[in-house]
Protein backbone atom coordinates (compact mmCIF):
# COMPACT_ATOMS: atom_id res chain seq x y z
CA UNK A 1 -15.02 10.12 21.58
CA UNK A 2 -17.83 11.43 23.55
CA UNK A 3 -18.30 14.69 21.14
CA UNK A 4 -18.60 11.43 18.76
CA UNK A 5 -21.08 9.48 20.31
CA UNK A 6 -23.39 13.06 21.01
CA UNK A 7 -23.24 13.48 17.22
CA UNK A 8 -24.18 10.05 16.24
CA UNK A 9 -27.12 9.95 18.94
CA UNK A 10 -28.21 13.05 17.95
CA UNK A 11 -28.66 12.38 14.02
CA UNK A 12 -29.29 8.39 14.20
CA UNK A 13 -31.77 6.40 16.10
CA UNK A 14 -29.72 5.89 19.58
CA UNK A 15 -30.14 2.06 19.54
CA UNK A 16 -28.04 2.57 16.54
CA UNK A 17 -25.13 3.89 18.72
CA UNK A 18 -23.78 1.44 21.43
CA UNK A 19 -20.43 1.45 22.98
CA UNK A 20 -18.31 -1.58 24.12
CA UNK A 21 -20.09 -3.98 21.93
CA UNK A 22 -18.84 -7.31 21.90
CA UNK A 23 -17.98 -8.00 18.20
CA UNK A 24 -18.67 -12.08 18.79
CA UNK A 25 -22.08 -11.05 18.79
CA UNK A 26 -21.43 -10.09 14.61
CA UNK A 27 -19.40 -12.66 13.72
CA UNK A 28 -19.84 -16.01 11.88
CA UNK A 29 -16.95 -17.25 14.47
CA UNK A 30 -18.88 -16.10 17.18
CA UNK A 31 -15.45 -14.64 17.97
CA UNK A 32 -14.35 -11.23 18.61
CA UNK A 33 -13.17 -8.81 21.45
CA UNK A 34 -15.58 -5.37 22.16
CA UNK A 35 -15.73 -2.31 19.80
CA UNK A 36 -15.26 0.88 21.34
CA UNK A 37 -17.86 2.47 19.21
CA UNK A 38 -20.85 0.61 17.13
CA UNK A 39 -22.55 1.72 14.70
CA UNK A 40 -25.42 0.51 12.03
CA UNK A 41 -26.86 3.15 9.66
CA UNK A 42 -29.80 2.52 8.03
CA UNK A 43 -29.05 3.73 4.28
CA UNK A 44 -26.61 5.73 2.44
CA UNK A 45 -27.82 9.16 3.48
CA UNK A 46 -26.75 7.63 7.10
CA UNK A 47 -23.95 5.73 6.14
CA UNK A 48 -22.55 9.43 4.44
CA UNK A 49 -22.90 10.87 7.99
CA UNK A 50 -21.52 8.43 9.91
CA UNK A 51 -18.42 8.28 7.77
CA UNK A 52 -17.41 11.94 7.83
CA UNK A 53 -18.29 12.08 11.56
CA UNK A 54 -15.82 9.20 12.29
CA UNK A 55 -13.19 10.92 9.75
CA UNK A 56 -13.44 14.30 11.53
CA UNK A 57 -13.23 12.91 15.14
CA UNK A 58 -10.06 11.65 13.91
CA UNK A 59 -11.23 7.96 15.20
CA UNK A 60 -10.05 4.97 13.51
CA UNK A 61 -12.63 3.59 11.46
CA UNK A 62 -13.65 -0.30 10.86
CA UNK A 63 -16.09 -1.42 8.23
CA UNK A 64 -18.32 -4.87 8.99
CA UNK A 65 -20.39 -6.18 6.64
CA UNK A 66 -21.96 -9.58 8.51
CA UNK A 67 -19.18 -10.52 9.82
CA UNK A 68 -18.93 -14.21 7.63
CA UNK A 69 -15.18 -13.67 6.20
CA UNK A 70 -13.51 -12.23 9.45
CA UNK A 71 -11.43 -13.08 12.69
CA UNK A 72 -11.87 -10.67 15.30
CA UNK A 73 -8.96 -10.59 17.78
CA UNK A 74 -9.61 -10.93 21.36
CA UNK A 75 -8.49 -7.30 22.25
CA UNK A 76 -11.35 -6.16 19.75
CA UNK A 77 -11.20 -2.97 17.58
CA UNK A 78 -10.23 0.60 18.77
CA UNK A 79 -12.15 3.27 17.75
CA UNK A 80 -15.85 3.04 15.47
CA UNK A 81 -16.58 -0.14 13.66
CA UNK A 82 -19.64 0.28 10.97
CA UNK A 83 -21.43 -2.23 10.73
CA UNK A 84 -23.33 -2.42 7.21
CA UNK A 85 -25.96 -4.74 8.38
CA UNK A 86 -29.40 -2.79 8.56
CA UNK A 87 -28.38 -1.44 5.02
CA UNK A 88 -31.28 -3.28 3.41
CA UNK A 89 -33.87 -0.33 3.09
CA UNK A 90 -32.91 -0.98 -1.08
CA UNK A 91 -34.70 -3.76 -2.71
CA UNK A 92 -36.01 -3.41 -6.78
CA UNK A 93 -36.16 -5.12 -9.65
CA UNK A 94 -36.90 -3.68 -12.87
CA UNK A 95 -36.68 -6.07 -16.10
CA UNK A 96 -33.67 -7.78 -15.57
CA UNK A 97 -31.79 -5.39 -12.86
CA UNK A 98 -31.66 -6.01 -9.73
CA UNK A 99 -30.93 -3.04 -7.16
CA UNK A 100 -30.39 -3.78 -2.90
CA UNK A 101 -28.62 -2.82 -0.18
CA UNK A 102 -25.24 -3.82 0.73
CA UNK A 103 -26.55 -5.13 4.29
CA UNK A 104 -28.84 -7.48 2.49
CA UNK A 105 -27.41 -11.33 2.89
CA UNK A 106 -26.15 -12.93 -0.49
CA UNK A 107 -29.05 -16.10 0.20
CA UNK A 108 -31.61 -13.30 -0.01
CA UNK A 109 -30.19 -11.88 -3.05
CA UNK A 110 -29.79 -15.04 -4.95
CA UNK A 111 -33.69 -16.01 -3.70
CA UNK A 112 -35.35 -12.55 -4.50
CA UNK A 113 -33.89 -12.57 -7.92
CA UNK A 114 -35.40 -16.19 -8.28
CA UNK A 115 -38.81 -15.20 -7.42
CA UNK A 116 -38.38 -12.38 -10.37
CA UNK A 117 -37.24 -15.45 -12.65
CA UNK A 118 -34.17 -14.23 -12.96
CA UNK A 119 -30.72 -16.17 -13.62
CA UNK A 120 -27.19 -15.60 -12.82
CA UNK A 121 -27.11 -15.59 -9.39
CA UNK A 122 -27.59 -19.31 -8.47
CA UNK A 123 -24.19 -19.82 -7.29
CA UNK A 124 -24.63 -17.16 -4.70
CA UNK A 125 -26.82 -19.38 -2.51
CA UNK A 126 -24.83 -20.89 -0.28
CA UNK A 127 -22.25 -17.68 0.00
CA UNK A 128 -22.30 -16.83 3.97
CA UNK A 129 -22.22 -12.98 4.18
CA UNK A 130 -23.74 -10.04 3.16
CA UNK A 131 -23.83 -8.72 -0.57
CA UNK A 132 -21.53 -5.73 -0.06
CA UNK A 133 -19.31 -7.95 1.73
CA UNK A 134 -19.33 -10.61 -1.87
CA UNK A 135 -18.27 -7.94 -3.95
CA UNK A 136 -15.84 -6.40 -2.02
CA UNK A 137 -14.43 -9.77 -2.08
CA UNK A 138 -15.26 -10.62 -5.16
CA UNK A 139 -17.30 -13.74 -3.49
CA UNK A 140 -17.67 -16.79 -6.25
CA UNK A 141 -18.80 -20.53 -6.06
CA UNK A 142 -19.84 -23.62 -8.29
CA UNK A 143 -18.14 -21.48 -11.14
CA UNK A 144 -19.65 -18.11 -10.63
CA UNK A 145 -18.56 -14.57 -9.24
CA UNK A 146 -19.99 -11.57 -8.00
CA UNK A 147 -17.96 -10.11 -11.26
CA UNK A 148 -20.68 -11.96 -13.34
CA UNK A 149 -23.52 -9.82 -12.72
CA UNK A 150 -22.38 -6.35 -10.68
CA UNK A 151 -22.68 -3.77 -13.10
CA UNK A 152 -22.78 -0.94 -10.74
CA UNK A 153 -21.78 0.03 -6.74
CA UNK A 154 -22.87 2.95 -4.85
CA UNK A 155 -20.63 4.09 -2.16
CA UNK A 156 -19.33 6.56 0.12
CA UNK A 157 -15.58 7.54 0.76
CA UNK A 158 -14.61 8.67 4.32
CA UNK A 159 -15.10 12.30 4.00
CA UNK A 160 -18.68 11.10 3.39
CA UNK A 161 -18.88 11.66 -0.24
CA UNK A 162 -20.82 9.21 -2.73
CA UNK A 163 -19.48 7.27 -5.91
CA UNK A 164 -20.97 5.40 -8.28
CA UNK A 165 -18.79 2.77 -10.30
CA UNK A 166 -19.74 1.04 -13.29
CA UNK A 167 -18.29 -2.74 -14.08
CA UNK A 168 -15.18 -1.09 -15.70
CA UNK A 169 -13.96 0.46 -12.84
CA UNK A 170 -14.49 -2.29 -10.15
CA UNK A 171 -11.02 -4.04 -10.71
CA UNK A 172 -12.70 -7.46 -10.33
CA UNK A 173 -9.81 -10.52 -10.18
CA UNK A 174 -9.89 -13.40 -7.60
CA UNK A 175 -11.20 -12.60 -4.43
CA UNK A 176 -10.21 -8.91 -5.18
CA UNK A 177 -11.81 -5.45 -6.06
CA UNK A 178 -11.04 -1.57 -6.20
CA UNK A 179 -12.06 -1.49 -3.05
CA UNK A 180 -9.72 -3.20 -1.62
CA UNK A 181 -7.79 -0.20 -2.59
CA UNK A 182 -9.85 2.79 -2.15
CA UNK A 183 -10.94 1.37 0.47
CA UNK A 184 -15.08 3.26 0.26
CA UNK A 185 -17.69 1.47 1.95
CA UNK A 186 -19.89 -0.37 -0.63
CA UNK A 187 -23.66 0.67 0.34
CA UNK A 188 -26.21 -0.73 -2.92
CA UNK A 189 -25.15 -2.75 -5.65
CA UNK A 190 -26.43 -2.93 -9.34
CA UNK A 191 -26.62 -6.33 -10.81
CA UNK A 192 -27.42 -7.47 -14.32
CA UNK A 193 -29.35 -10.93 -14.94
CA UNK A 194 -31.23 -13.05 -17.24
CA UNK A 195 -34.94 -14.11 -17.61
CA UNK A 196 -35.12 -17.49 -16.73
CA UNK A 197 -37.52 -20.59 -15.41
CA UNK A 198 -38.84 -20.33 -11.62
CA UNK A 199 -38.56 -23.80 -11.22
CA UNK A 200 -35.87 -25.09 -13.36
CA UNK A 201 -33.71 -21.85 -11.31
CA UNK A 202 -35.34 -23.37 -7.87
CA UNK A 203 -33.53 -26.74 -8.75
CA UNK A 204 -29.94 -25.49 -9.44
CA UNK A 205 -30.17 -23.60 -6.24
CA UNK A 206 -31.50 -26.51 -3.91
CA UNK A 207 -28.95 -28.84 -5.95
CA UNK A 208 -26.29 -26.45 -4.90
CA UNK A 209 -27.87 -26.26 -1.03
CA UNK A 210 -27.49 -29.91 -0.89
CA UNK A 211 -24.31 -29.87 -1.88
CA UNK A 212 -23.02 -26.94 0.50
CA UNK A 213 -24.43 -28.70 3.16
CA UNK A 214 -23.04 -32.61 2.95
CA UNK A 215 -19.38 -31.19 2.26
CA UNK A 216 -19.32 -28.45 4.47
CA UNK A 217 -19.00 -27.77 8.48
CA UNK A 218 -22.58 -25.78 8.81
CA UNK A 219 -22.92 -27.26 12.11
CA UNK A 220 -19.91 -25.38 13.66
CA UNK A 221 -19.26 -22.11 13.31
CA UNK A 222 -16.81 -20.48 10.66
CA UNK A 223 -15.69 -17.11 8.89
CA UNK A 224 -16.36 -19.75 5.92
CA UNK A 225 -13.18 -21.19 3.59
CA UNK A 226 -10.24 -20.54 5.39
CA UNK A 227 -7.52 -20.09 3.19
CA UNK A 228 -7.37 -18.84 -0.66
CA UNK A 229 -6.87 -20.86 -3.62
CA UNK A 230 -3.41 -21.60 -4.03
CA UNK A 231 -2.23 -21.84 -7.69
CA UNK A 232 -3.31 -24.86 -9.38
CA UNK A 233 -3.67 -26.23 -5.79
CA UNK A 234 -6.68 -26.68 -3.54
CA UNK A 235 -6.66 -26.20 0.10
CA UNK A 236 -8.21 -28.32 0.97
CA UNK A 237 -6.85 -31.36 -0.63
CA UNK A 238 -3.75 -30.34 0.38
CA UNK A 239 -4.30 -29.99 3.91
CA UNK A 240 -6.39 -32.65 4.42
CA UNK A 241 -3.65 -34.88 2.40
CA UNK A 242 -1.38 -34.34 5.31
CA UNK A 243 -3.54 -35.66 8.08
CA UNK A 244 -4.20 -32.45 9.43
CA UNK A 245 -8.30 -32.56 10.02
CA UNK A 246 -8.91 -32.71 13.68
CA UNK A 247 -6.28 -30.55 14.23
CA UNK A 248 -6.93 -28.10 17.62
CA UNK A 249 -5.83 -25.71 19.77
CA UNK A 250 -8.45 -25.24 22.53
CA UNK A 251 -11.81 -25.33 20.64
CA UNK A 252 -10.47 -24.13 17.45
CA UNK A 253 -10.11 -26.74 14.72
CA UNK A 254 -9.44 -28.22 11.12
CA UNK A 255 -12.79 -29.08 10.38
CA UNK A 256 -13.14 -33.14 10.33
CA UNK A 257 -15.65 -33.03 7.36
CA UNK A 258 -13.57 -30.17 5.33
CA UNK A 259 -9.73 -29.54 5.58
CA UNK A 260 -10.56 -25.94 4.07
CA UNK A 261 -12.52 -24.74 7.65
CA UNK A 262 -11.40 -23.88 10.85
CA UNK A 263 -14.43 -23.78 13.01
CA UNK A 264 -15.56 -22.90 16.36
CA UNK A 265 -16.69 -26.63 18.11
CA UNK A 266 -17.07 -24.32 21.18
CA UNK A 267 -16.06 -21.28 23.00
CA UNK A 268 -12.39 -20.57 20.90
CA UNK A 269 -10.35 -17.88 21.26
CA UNK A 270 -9.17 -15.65 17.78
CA UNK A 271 -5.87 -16.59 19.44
CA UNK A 272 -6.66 -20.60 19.28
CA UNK A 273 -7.85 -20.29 15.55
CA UNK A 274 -4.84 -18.25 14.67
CA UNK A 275 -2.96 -21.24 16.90
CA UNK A 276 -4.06 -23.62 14.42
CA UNK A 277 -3.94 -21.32 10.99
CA UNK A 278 0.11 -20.54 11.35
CA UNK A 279 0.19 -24.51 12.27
CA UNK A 280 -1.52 -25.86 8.93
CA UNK A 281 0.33 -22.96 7.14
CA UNK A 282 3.73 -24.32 8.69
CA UNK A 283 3.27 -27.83 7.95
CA UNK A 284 1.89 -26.81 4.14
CA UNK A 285 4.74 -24.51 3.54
CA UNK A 286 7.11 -27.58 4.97
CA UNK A 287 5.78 -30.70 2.99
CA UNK A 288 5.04 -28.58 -0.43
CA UNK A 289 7.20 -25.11 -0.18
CA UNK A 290 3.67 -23.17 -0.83
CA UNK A 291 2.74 -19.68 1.13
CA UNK A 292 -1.12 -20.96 1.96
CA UNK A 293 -2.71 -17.27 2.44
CA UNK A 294 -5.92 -16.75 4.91
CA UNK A 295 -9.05 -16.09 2.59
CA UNK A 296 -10.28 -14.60 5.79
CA UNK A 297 -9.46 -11.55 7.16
CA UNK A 298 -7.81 -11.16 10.87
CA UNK A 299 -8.73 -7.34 12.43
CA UNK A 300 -8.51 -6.03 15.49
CA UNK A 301 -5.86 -6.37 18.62
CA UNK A 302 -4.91 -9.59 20.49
């Protein structure tokens, strides 16, 4: 681990490189144990290095993106997390492409393509996260997806390698793409969009601000919607049609203002938020015989 850290300091800025980092502080949930090793490259040249450093130290390896779709466990992660967000040194337009870093936050996607009067990416406003985070997920809202407008992905395997995909090869479905599988760390995204109206684009996205925030639990914090999609089902509804909003464990809770949320109404523990997941997931699975599935991903130890 030390040869590691050496390495890293040597080829990256040192503040870059910091060991024991508490992972709460790169969260949404403002939850999450230490890191052994952190680490924030700067671009994909970096990213590259990083990568096959971590894969020759024979280190496990976490990615981060900004942290908005995550649970951290209390014991934290072993070994080097990446953490993608000062991957914003990428930011063009030309015509009707759009080309930025993954690191960049989805709001400051969706708002830089407005001031180039370009549509398409309205729905991406009120997405928490960063953009290689969206379309590793697949992120979508008010009827759009990231699988609307990527056309192409840059990024780097573990032995430090790049690869650039085009639309075809991204595997888009709900909440899903090839990287899930390949598991390469997305580090600039392509995306395709339409000339539009400043101001008529302006008003769908402050329409769909509005709307974010009177239905949703801003004021506490979250890894965002908490469970996927069941089948013909929402979440939501579902949960909240059982009485279950309110429902804690320590300072973790089903959001009173949306059944979809667990937030943070304090200091909560991964282990109280888990607490109350497997709790609404018993109850669901109980009253309607359906697997609810965590949207959010749960890393780390206890």
């Amino acid at each position: 681990m030390e040869k590691l850290v050496e390495s890293l300091k040597e080829n990256l800025k040192s503040v870059q490189v910091r060991l024991g980092e508490p992972l709460s502080e790169h969260t949404t949930f403002k939850i999450g144990g230490p890191a052994d090793i952190f680490v924030e490259p700067y671009d994909m040249e970096e990213l590259s290095f990083v990568l096959k450093a971590v894969k020759e130290s024979g280190l496990p390896l976490t990615v981060l993106g900004l942290g908005s779709n995550v649970l951290v466990q209390d014991g934290g992660i072993r070994g080097v997390v990446v953490c993608l967000s000062e991957m914003q040194q990428v930011k063009r337009c030309v015509d009707n492409t759009i080309t930025m870093g993954a690191g960049f936050l989805l709001k400051d996607v969706s708002e830089f393509a407005c001031e180039h009067g370009l549509t398409g990416l309205e729905f991406a406003i009120g997405i928490p996260g960063s953009l290689g985070g969206a379309v590793f997920m697949n992120a979508g809202a008010y009827g759009g997806e990231m699988k609307d407008v990527v056309t192409t992905v840059r990024a780097v395997d573990f032995e430090g390698n790049l690869h650039t995909y085009d639309v075809n090869d991204l595997n888009f479905a709900y909440r899903h793409s090839v990287f899930h599988d390949n598991h390469e760390v997305i580090g600039e995204v392509v995306m395709s969009l339409q000339p539009g109206n400043i101001s008529e684009i302006k008003a769908v996205m402050n329409d769909l601000t509005e709307k974010r925030e009177s239905k949703q639990p801003l004021e506490h914090a979250s890894a965002g919607s908490t469970f996927k999609r069941p089948p013909g089902l929402f979440a939501g509804t579902i949960i909240d049609q059982l009485g279950l909003k309110g429902l804690s464990i320590g300072d973790a809770q089903v959001s009173t203002k949306h059944a979809g949320f667990v937030v943070n109404v304090g200091h909560a523990s991964a282990k109280d938020v888990l607490g109350v997941i497997h709790e609404v997931q018993r109850r669901v699975k109980v009253a309607h015989n359906v697997n609810l599935e965590t949207e959010v991903r749960i890393i780390g130890e206890e």
